[in-house]
C-alpha atoms as a PDB file:
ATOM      1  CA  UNK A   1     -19.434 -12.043 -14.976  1.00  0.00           C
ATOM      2  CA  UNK A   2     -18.852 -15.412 -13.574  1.00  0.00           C
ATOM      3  CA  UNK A   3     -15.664 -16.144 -11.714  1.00  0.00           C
ATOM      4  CA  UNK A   4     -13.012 -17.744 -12.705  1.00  0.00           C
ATOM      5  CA  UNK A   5     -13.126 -21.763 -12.210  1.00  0.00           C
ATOM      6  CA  UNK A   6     -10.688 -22.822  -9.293  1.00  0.00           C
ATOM      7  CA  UNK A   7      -9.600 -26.099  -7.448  1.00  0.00           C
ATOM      8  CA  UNK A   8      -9.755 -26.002  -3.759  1.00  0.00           C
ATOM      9  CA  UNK A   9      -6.688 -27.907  -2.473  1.00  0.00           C
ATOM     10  CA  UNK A  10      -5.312 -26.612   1.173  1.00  0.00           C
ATOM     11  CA  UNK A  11      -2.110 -27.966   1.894  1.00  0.00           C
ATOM     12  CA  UNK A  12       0.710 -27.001   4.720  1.00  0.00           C
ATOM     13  CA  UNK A  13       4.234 -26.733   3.609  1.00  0.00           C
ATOM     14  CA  UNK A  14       6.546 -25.584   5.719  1.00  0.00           C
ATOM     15  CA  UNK A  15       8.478 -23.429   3.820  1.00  0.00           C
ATOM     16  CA  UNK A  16       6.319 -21.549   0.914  1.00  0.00           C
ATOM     17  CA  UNK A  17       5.763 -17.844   1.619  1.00  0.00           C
ATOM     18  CA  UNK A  18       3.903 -17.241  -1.517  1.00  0.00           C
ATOM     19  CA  UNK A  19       1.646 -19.045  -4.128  1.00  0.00           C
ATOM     20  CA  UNK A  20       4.760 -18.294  -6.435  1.00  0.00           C
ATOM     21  CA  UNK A  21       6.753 -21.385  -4.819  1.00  0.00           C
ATOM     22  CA  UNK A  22       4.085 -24.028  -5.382  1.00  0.00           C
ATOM     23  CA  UNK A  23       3.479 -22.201  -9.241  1.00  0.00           C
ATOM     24  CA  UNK A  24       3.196 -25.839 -10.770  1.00  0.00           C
ATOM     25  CA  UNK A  25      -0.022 -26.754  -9.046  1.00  0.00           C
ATOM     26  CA  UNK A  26      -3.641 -25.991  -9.819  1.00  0.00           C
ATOM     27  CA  UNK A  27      -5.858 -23.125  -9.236  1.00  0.00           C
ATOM     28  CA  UNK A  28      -7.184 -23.172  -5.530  1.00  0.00           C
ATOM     29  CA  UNK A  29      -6.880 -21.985  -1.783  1.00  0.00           C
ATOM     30  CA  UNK A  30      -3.229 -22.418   0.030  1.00  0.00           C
ATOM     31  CA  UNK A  31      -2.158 -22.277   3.675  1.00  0.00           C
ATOM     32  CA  UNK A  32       1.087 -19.791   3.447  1.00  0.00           C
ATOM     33  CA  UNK A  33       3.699 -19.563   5.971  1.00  0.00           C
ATOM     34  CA  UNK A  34       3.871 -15.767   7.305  1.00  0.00           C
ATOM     35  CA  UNK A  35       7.848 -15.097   6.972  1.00  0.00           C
ATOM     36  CA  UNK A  36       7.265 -12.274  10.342  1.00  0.00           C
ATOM     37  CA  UNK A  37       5.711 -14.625  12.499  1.00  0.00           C
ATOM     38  CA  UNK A  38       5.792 -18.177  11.304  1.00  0.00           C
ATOM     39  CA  UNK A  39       2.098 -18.816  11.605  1.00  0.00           C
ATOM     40  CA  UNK A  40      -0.060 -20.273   8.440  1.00  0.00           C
ATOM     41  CA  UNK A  41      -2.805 -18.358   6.751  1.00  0.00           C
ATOM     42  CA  UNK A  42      -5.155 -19.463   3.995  1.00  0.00           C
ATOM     43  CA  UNK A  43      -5.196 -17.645   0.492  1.00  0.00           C
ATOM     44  CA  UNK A  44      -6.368 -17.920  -2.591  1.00  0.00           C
ATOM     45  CA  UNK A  45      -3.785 -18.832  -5.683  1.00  0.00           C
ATOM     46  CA  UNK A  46      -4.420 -18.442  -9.321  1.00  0.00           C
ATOM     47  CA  UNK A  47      -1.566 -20.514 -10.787  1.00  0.00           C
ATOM     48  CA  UNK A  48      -2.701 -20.538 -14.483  1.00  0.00           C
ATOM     49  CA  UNK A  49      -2.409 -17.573 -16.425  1.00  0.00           C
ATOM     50  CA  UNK A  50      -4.158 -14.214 -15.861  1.00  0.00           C
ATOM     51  CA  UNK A  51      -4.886 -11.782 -18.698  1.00  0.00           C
ATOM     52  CA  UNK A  52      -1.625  -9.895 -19.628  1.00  0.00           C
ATOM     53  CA  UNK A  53      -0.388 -10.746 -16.556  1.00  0.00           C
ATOM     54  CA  UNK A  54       0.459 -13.997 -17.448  1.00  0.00           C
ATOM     55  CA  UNK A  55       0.759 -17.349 -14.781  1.00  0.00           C
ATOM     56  CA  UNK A  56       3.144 -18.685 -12.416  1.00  0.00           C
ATOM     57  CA  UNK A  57       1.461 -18.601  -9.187  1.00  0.00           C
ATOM     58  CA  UNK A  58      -0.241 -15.518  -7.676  1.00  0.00           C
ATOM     59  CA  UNK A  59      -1.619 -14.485  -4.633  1.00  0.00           C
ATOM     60  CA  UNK A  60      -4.793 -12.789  -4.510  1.00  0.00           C
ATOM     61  CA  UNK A  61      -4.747  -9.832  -1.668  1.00  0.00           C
ATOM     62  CA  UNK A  62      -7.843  -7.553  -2.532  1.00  0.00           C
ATOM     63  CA  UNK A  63     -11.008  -7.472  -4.197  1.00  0.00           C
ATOM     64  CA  UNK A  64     -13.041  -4.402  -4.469  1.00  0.00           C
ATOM     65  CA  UNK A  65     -15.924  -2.895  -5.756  1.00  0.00           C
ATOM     66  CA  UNK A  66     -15.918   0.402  -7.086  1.00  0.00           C
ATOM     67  CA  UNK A  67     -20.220   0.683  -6.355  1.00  0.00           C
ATOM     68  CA  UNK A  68     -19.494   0.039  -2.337  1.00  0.00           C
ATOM     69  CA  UNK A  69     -17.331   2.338   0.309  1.00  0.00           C
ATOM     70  CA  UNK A  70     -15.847  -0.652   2.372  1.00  0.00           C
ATOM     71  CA  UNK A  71     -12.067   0.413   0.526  1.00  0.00           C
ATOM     72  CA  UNK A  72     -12.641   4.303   0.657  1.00  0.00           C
ATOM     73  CA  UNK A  73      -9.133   5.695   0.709  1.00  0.00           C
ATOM     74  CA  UNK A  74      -9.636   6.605   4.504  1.00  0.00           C
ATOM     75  CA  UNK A  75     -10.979   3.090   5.735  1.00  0.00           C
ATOM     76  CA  UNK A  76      -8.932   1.444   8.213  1.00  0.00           C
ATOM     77  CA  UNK A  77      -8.942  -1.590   6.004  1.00  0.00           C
ATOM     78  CA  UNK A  78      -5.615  -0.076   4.209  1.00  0.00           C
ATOM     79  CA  UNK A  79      -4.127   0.875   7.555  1.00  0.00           C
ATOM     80  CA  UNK A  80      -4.525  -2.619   9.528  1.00  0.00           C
ATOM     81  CA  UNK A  81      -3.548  -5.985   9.828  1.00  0.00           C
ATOM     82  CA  UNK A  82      -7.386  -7.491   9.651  1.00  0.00           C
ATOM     83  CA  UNK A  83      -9.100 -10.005   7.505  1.00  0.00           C
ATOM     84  CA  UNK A  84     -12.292  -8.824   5.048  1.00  0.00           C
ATOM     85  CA  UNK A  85     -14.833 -11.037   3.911  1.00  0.00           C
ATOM     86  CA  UNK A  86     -12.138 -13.926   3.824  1.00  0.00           C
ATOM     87  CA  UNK A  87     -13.986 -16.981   2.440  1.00  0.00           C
ATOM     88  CA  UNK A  88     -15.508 -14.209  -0.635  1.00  0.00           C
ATOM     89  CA  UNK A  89     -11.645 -13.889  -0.830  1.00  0.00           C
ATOM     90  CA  UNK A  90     -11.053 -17.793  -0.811  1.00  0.00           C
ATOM     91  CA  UNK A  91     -13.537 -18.335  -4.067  1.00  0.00           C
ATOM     92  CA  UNK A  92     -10.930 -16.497  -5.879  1.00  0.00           C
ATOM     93  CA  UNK A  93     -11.473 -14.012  -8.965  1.00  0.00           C
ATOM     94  CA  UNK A  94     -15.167 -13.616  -8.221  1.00  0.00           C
ATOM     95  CA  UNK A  95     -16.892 -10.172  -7.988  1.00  0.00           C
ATOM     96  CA  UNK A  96     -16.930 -10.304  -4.196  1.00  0.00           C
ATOM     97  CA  UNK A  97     -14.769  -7.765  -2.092  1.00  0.00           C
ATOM     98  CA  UNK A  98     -12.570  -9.088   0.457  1.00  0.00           C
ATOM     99  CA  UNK A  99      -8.817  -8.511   2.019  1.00  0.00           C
ATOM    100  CA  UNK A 100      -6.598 -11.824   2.647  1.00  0.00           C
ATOM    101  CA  UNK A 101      -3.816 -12.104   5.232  1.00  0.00           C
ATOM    102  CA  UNK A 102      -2.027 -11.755   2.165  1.00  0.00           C
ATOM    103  CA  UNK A 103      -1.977  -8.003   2.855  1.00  0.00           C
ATOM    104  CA  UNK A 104       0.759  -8.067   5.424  1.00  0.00           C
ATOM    105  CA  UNK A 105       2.450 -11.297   5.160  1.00  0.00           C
ATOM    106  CA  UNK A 106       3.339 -12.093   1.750  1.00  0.00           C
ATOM    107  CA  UNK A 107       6.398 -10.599  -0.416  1.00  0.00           C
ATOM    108  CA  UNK A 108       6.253  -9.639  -3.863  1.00  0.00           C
ATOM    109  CA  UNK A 109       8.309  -8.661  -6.600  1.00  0.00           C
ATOM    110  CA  UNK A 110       5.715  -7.856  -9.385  1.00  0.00           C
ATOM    111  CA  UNK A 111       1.677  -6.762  -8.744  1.00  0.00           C
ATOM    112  CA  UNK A 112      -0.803  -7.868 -10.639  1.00  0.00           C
ATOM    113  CA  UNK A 113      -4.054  -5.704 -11.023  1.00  0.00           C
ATOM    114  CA  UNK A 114      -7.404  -6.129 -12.794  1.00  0.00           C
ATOM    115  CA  UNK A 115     -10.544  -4.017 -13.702  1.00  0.00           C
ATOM    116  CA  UNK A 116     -14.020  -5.602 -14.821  1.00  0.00           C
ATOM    117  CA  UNK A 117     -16.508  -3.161 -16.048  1.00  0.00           C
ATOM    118  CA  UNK A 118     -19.206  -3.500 -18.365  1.00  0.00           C
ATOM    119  CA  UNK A 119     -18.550  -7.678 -18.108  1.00  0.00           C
ATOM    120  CA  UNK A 120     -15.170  -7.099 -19.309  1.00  0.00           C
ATOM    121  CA  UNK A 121     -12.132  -7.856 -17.107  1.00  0.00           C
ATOM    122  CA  UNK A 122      -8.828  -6.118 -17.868  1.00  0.00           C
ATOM    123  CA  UNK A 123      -5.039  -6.719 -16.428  1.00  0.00           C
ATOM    124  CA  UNK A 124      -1.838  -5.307 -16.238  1.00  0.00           C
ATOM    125  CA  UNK A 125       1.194  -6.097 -14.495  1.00  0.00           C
ATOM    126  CA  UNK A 126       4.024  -4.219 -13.378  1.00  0.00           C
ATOM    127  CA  UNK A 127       7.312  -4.706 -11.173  1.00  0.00           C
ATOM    128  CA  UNK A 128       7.815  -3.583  -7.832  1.00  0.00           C
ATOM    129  CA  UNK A 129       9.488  -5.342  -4.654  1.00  0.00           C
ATOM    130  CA  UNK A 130       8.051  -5.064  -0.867  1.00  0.00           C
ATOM    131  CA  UNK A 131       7.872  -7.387   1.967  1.00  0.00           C
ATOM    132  CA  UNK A 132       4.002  -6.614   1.531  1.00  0.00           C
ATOM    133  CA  UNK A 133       1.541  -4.715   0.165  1.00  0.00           C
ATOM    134  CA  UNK A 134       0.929  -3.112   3.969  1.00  0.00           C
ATOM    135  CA  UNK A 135       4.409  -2.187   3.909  1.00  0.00           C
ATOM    136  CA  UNK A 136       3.952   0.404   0.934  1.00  0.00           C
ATOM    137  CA  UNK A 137       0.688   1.804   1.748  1.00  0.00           C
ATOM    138  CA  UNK A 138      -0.652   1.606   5.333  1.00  0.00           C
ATOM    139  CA  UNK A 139       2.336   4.517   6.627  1.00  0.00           C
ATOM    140  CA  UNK A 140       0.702   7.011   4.041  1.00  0.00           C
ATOM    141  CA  UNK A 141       3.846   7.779   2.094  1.00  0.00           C
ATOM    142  CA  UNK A 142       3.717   8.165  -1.471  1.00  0.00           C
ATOM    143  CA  UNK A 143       5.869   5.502  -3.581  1.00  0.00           C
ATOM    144  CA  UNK A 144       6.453   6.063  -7.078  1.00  0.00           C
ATOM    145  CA  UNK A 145       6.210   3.522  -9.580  1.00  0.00           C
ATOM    146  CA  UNK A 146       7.171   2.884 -13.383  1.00  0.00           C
ATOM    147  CA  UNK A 147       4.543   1.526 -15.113  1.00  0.00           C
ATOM    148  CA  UNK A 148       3.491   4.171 -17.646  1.00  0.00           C
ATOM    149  CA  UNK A 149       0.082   5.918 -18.086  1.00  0.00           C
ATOM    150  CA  UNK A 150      -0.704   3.535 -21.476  1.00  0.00           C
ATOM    151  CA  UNK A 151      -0.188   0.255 -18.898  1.00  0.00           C
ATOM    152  CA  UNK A 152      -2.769   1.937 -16.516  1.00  0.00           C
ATOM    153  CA  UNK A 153      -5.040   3.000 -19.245  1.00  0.00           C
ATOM    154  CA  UNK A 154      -5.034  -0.548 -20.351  1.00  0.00           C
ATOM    155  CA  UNK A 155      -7.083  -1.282 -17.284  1.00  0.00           C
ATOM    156  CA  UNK A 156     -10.580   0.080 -18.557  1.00  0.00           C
ATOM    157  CA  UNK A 157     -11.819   0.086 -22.324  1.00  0.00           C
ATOM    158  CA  UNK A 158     -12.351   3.556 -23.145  1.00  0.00           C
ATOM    159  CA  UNK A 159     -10.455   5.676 -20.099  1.00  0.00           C
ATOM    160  CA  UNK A 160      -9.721   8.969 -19.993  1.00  0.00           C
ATOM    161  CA  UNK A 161      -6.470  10.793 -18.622  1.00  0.00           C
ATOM    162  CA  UNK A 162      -5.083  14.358 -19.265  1.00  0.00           C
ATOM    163  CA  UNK A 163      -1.641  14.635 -20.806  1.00  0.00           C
ATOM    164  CA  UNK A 164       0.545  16.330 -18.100  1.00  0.00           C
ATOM    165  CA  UNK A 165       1.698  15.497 -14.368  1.00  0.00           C
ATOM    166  CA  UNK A 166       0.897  11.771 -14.776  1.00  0.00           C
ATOM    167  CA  UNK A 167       2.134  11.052 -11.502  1.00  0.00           C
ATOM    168  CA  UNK A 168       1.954   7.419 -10.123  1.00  0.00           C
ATOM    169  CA  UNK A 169       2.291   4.659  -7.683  1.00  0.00           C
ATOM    170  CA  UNK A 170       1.298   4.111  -3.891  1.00  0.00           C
ATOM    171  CA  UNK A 171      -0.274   7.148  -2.094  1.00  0.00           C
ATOM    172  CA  UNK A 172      -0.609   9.177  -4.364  1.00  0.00           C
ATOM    173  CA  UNK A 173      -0.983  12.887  -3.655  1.00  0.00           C
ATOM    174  CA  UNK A 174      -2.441  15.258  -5.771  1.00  0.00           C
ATOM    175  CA  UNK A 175      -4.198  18.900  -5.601  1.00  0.00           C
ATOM    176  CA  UNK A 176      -2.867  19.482  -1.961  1.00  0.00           C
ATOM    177  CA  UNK A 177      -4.311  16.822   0.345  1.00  0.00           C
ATOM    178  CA  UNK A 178      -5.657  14.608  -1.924  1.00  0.00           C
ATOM    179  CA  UNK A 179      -4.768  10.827  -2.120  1.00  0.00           C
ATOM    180  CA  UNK A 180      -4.816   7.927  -4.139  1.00  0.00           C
ATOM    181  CA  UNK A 181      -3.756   4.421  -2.701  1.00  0.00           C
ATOM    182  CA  UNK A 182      -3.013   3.081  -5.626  1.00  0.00           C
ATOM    183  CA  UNK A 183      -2.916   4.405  -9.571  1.00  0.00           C
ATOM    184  CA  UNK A 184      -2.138   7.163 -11.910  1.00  0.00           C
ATOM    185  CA  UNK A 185      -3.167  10.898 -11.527  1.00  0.00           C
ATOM    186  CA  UNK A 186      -3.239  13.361 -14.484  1.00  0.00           C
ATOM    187  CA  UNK A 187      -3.409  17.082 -15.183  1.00  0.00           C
ATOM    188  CA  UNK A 188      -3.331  19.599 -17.978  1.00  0.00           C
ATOM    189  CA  UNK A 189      -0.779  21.249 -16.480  1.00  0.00           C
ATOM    190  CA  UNK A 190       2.982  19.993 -15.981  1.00  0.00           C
ATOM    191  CA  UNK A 191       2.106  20.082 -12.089  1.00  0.00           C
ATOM    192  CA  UNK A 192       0.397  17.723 -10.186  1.00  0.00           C
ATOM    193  CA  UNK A 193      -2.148  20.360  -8.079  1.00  0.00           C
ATOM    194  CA  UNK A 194      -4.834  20.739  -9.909  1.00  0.00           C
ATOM    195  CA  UNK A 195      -5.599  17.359 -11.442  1.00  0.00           C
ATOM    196  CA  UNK A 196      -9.105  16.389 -12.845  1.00  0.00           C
ATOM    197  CA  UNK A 197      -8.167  13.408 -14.063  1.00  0.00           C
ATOM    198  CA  UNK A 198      -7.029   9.830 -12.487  1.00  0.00           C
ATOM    199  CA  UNK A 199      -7.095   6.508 -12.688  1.00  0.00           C
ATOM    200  CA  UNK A 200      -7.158   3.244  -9.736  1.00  0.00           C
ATOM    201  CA  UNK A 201      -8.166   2.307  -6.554  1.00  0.00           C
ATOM    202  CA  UNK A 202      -9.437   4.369  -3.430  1.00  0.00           C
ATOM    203  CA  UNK A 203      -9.218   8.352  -4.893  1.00  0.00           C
ATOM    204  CA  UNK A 204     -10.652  10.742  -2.771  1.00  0.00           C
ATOM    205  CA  UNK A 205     -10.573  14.682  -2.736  1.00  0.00           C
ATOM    206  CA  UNK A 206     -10.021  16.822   0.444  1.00  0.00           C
ATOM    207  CA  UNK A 207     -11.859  19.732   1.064  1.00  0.00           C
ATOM    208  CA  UNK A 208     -10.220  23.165   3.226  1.00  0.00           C
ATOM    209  CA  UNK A 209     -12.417  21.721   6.039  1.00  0.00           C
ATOM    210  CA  UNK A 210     -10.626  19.034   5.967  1.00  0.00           C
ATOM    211  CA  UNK A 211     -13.735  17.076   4.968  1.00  0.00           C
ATOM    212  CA  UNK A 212     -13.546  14.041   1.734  1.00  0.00           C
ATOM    213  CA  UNK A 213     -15.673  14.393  -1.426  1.00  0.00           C
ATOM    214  CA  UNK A 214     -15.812  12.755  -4.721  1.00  0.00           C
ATOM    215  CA  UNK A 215     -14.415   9.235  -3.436  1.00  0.00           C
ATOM    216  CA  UNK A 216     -13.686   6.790  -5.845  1.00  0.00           C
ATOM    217  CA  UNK A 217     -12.834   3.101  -4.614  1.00  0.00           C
ATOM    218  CA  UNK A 218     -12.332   1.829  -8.192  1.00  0.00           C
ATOM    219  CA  UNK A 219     -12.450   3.423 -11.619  1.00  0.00           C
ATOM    220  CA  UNK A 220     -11.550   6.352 -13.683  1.00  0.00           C
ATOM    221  CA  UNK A 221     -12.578   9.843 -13.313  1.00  0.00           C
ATOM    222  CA  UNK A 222     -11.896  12.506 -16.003  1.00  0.00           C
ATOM    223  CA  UNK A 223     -13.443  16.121 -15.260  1.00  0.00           C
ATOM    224  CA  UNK A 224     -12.478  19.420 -17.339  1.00  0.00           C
ATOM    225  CA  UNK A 225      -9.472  20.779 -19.300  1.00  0.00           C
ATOM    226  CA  UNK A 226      -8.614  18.378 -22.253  1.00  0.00           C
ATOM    227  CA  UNK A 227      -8.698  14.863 -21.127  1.00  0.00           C
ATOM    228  CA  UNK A 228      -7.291  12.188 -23.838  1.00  0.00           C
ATOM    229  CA  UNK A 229     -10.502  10.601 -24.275  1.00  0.00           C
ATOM    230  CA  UNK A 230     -13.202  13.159 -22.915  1.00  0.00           C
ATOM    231  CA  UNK A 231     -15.362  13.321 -19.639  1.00  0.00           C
ATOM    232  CA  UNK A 232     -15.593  10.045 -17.776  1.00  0.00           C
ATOM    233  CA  UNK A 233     -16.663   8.316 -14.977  1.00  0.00           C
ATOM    234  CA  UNK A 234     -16.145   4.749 -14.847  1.00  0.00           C
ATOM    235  CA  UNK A 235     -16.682   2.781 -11.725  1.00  0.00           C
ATOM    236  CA  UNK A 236     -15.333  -0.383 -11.744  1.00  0.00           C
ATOM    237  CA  UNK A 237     -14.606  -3.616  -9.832  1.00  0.00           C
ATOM    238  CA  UNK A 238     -11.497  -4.140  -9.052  1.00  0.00           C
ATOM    239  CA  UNK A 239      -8.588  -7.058  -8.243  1.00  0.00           C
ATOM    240  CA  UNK A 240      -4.948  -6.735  -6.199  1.00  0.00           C
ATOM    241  CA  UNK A 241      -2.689  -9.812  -6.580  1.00  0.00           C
ATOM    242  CA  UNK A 242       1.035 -10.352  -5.941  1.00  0.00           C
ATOM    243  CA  UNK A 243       3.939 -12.777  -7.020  1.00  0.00           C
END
């Protein structure tokens, strides 16, 4: 799927902390002021609009690709304040993985997310306000959000959840130890610990040794015991912007 078409314009103004203060211009790559620090970083902002999610300036902060382990749930990429792949980042919504300095320097107010698979690219949006996507995920803690399991099914043609539990947001924890950084986890029963069913971006199972299995960086999984839509496994690519 080819990316979408972009402008790249960097310009330094001294107060914008997000690509949602310049919303008016075009497509491209920004320099951002860091509100912590008061240093500039580049990013890339999609101004016009975006699937479902509609326009007004966001901020791209992740790419990844479901087929690749760079974004496993345990990689110190969700724990840090480090740069991936940023000029893969800076071409915008290409199918290229990267993390921006967008991660833990820009605030937000609504998260926009997007799935391509099969050559078709899906979106949803949702509300939720943090100083930064770091500052909900990278301590571990689970954060519940309100999206609804039909907004997170809208992400993938054809997904599969079961009908109970549906437990979501950041960090997710499911079936004991298990985690999900961000997305939806389902079960047949009301309770959320034994789930074979879930939905978003870096799943992974624990084991009693401790050890992880069945990692998913992006996608839906649906195992056994009445899923909405049968067995799945989708693996997907997957996009993390912010306004």
């Amino acid at each position: 799927m080819a990316p979408i078409p972009k402008t790249i314009k960097n310009i330094v103004l001294s107060f914008q902390t997000s690509c949602y203060e310049f919303r008016n211009s075009t497509n491209g790559v920004y320099n951002l002021k860091s509100i912590s620090t008061g240093e500039y970083y580049d990013v890339y902002c999609h101004m016009t609009d975006i699937g479902t999610c509609g326009g007004g300036g966001w901020t791209l902060v992740m790419k990844l690709d479901g087929n690749k382990n760079t974004f496993t749930y345990d990689s110190v990429l969700w724990k840090n304040e480090e740069t991936y792949a940023i000029e893969d980042g800076l071409e915008g919504i290409s199918e290229k993985e990267s993390k921006l300095a967008s991660y833990w320097n820009t605030p937000f107010t609504k998260i926009c997310l997007g799935m391509s698979h099969n050559g078709e690219r899906k979106w949803t949006t949702f509300d939720y306000a943090a100083s930064s996507l770091y500052s909900v995920i990278a301590d571990g803690q689970f954060r519940a959000t309100t999206a609804g399991k039909a907004t997170w099914k809208s992400l993938i043609a054809g997904s599969s959840l079961q009908y109970k539990c549906n437990r979501e947001g950041f960090n997710v924890k499911f079936n004991g130890n298990s985690a999900m950084r961000i997305g939806i986890v389902a079960n047949n029963e009301v309770n959320c610990d034994s789930c074979d069913s879930w939905l978003g971006f870096s799943t992974a199972y624990v084991n009693g040794d401790g050890t992880w299995t069945n990692r998913m960086v992006c996608g839906n999984k649906a195992g056994c015991c009445y899923p909405d839509n049968g067995s799945k496994t989708l693996v997907t690519f997957g996009y993390i912007l912010i306004q």
